[in-house]
C-alpha atoms as a PDB file:
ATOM      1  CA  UNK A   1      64.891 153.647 160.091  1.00  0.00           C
ATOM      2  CA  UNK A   2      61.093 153.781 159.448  1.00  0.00           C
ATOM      3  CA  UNK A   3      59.140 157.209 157.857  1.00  0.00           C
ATOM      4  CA  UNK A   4      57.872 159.561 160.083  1.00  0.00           C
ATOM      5  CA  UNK A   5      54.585 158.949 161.361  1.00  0.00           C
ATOM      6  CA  UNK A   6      53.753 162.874 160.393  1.00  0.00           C
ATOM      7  CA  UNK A   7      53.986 162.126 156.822  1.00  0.00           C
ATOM      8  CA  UNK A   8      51.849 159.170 156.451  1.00  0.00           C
ATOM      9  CA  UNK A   9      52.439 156.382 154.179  1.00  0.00           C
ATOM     10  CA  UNK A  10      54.032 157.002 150.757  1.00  0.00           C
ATOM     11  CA  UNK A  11      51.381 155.522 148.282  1.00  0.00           C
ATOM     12  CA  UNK A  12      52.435 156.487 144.563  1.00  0.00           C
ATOM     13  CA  UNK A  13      49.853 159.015 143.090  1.00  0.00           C
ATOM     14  CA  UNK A  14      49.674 157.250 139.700  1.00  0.00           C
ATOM     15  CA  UNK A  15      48.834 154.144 141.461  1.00  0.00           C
ATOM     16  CA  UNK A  16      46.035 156.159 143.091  1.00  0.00           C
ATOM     17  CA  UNK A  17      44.806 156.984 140.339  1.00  0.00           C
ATOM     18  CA  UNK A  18      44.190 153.706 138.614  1.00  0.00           C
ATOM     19  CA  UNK A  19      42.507 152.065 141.489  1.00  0.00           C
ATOM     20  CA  UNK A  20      40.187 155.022 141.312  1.00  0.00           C
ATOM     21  CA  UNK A  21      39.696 154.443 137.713  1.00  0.00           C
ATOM     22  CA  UNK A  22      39.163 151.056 137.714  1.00  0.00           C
ATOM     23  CA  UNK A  23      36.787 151.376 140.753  1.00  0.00           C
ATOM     24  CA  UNK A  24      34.579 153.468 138.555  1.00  0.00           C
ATOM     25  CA  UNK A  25      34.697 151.395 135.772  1.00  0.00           C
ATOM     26  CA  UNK A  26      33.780 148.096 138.300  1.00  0.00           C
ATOM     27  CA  UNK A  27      36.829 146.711 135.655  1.00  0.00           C
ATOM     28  CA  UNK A  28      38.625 143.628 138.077  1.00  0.00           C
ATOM     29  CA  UNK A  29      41.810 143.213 135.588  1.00  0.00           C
ATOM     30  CA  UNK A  30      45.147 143.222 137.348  1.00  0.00           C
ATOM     31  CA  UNK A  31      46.376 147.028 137.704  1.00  0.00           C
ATOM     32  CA  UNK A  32      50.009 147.412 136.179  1.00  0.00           C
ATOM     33  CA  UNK A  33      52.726 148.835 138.500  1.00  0.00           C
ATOM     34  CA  UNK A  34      56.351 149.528 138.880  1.00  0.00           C
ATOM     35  CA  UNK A  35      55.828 150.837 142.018  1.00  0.00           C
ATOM     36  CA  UNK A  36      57.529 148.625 144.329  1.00  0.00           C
ATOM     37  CA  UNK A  37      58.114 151.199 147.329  1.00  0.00           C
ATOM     38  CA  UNK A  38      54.266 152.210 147.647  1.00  0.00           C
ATOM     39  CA  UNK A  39      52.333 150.688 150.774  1.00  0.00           C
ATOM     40  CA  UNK A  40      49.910 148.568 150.563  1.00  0.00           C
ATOM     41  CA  UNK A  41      46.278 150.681 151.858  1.00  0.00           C
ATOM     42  CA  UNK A  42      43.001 149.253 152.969  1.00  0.00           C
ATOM     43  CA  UNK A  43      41.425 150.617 149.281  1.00  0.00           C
ATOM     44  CA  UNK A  44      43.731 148.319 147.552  1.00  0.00           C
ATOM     45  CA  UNK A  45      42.309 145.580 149.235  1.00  0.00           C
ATOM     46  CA  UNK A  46      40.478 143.006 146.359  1.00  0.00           C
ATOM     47  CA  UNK A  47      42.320 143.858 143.545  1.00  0.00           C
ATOM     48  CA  UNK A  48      44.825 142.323 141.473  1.00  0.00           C
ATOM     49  CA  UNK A  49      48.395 143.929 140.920  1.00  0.00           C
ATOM     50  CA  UNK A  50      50.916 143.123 138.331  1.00  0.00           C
ATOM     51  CA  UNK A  51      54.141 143.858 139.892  1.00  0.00           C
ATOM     52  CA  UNK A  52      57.112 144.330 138.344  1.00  0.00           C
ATOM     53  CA  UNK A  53      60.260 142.142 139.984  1.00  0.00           C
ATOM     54  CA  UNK A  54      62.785 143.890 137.652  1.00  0.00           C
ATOM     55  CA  UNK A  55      62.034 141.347 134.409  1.00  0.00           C
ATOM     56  CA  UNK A  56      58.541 140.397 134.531  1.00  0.00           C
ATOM     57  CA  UNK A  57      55.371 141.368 136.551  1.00  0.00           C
ATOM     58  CA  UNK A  58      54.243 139.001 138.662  1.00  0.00           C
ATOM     59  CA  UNK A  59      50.095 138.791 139.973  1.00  0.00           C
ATOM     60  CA  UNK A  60      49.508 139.523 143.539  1.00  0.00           C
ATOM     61  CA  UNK A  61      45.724 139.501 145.166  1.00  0.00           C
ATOM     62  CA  UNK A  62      45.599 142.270 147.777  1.00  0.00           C
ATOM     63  CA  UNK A  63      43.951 140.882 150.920  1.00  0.00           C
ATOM     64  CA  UNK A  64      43.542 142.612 154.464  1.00  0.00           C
ATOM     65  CA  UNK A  65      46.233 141.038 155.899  1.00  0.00           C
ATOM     66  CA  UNK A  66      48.537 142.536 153.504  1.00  0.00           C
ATOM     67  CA  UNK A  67      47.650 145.902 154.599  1.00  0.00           C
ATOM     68  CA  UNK A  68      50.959 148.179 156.063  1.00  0.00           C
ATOM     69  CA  UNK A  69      53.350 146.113 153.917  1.00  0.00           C
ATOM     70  CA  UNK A  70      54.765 147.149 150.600  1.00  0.00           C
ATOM     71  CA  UNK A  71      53.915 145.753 147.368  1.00  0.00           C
ATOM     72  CA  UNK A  72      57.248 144.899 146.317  1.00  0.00           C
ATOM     73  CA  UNK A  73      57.987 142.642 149.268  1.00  0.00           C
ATOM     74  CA  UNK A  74      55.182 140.139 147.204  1.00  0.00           C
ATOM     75  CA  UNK A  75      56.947 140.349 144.056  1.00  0.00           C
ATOM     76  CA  UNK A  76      60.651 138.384 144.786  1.00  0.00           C
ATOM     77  CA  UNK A  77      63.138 139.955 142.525  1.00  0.00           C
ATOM     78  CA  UNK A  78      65.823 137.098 142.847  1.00  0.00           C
ATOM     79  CA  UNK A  79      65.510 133.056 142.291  1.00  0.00           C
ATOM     80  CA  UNK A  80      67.537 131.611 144.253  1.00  0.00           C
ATOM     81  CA  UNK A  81      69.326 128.018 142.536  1.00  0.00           C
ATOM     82  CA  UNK A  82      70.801 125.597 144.704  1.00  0.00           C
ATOM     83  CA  UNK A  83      74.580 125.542 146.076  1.00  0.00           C
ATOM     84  CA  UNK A  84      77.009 123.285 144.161  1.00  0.00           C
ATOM     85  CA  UNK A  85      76.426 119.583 144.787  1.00  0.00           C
ATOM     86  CA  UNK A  86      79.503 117.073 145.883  1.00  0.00           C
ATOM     87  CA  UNK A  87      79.545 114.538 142.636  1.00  0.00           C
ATOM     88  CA  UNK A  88      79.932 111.464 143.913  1.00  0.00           C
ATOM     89  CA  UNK A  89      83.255 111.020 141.792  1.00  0.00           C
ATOM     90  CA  UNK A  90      84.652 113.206 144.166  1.00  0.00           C
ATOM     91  CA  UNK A  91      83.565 111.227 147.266  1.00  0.00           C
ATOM     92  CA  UNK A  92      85.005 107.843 146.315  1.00  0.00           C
ATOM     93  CA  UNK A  93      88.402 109.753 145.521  1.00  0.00           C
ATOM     94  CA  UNK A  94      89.435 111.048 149.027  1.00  0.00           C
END
């Protein structure tokens, strides 16, 4: 179920708040941020984010077409390894 269109997108205030900063400050170092949930707004657009996946953060450059989405869906919080292979040992036995 999405949000309700009433309330808008949910953009974290702190995160607000450092863009606004660092727009002031013309400063284009990648912005620190846990929050995963906030959506992605047009004012984010050319900066750097350092997202955190749960263990590290990982760099994402905000461009338009990432606009509507949320941050966390650029920051992948599982690696996925491959499935078990069949060792050939096993082969020439059956």
């Amino acid at each position: 179920m999405s949000r309700s269109s009433k309330k808008g997108p949910y953009i974290d205030p702190k995160l607000i708040k450092k863009v606004l900063k660092q727009k002031q400050m013309g400063d284009k170092s990648p912005i620190k941020t846990w929050a995963r949930a906030s959506v992605i707004s047009p004012e984010l657009v050319g900066y750097t984010m350092a997202i955190h996946n749960g263990k590290n953060f990982i760099n994402v450059f905000i461009t338009e077409g990432m606009v509507g989405h949320k941050l966390g869906e650029f920051s992948p919080t599982r690696t996925f390894r491959t499935h078990g292979r069949v060792v050939a040992r096993e082969i020439s036995k059956t």
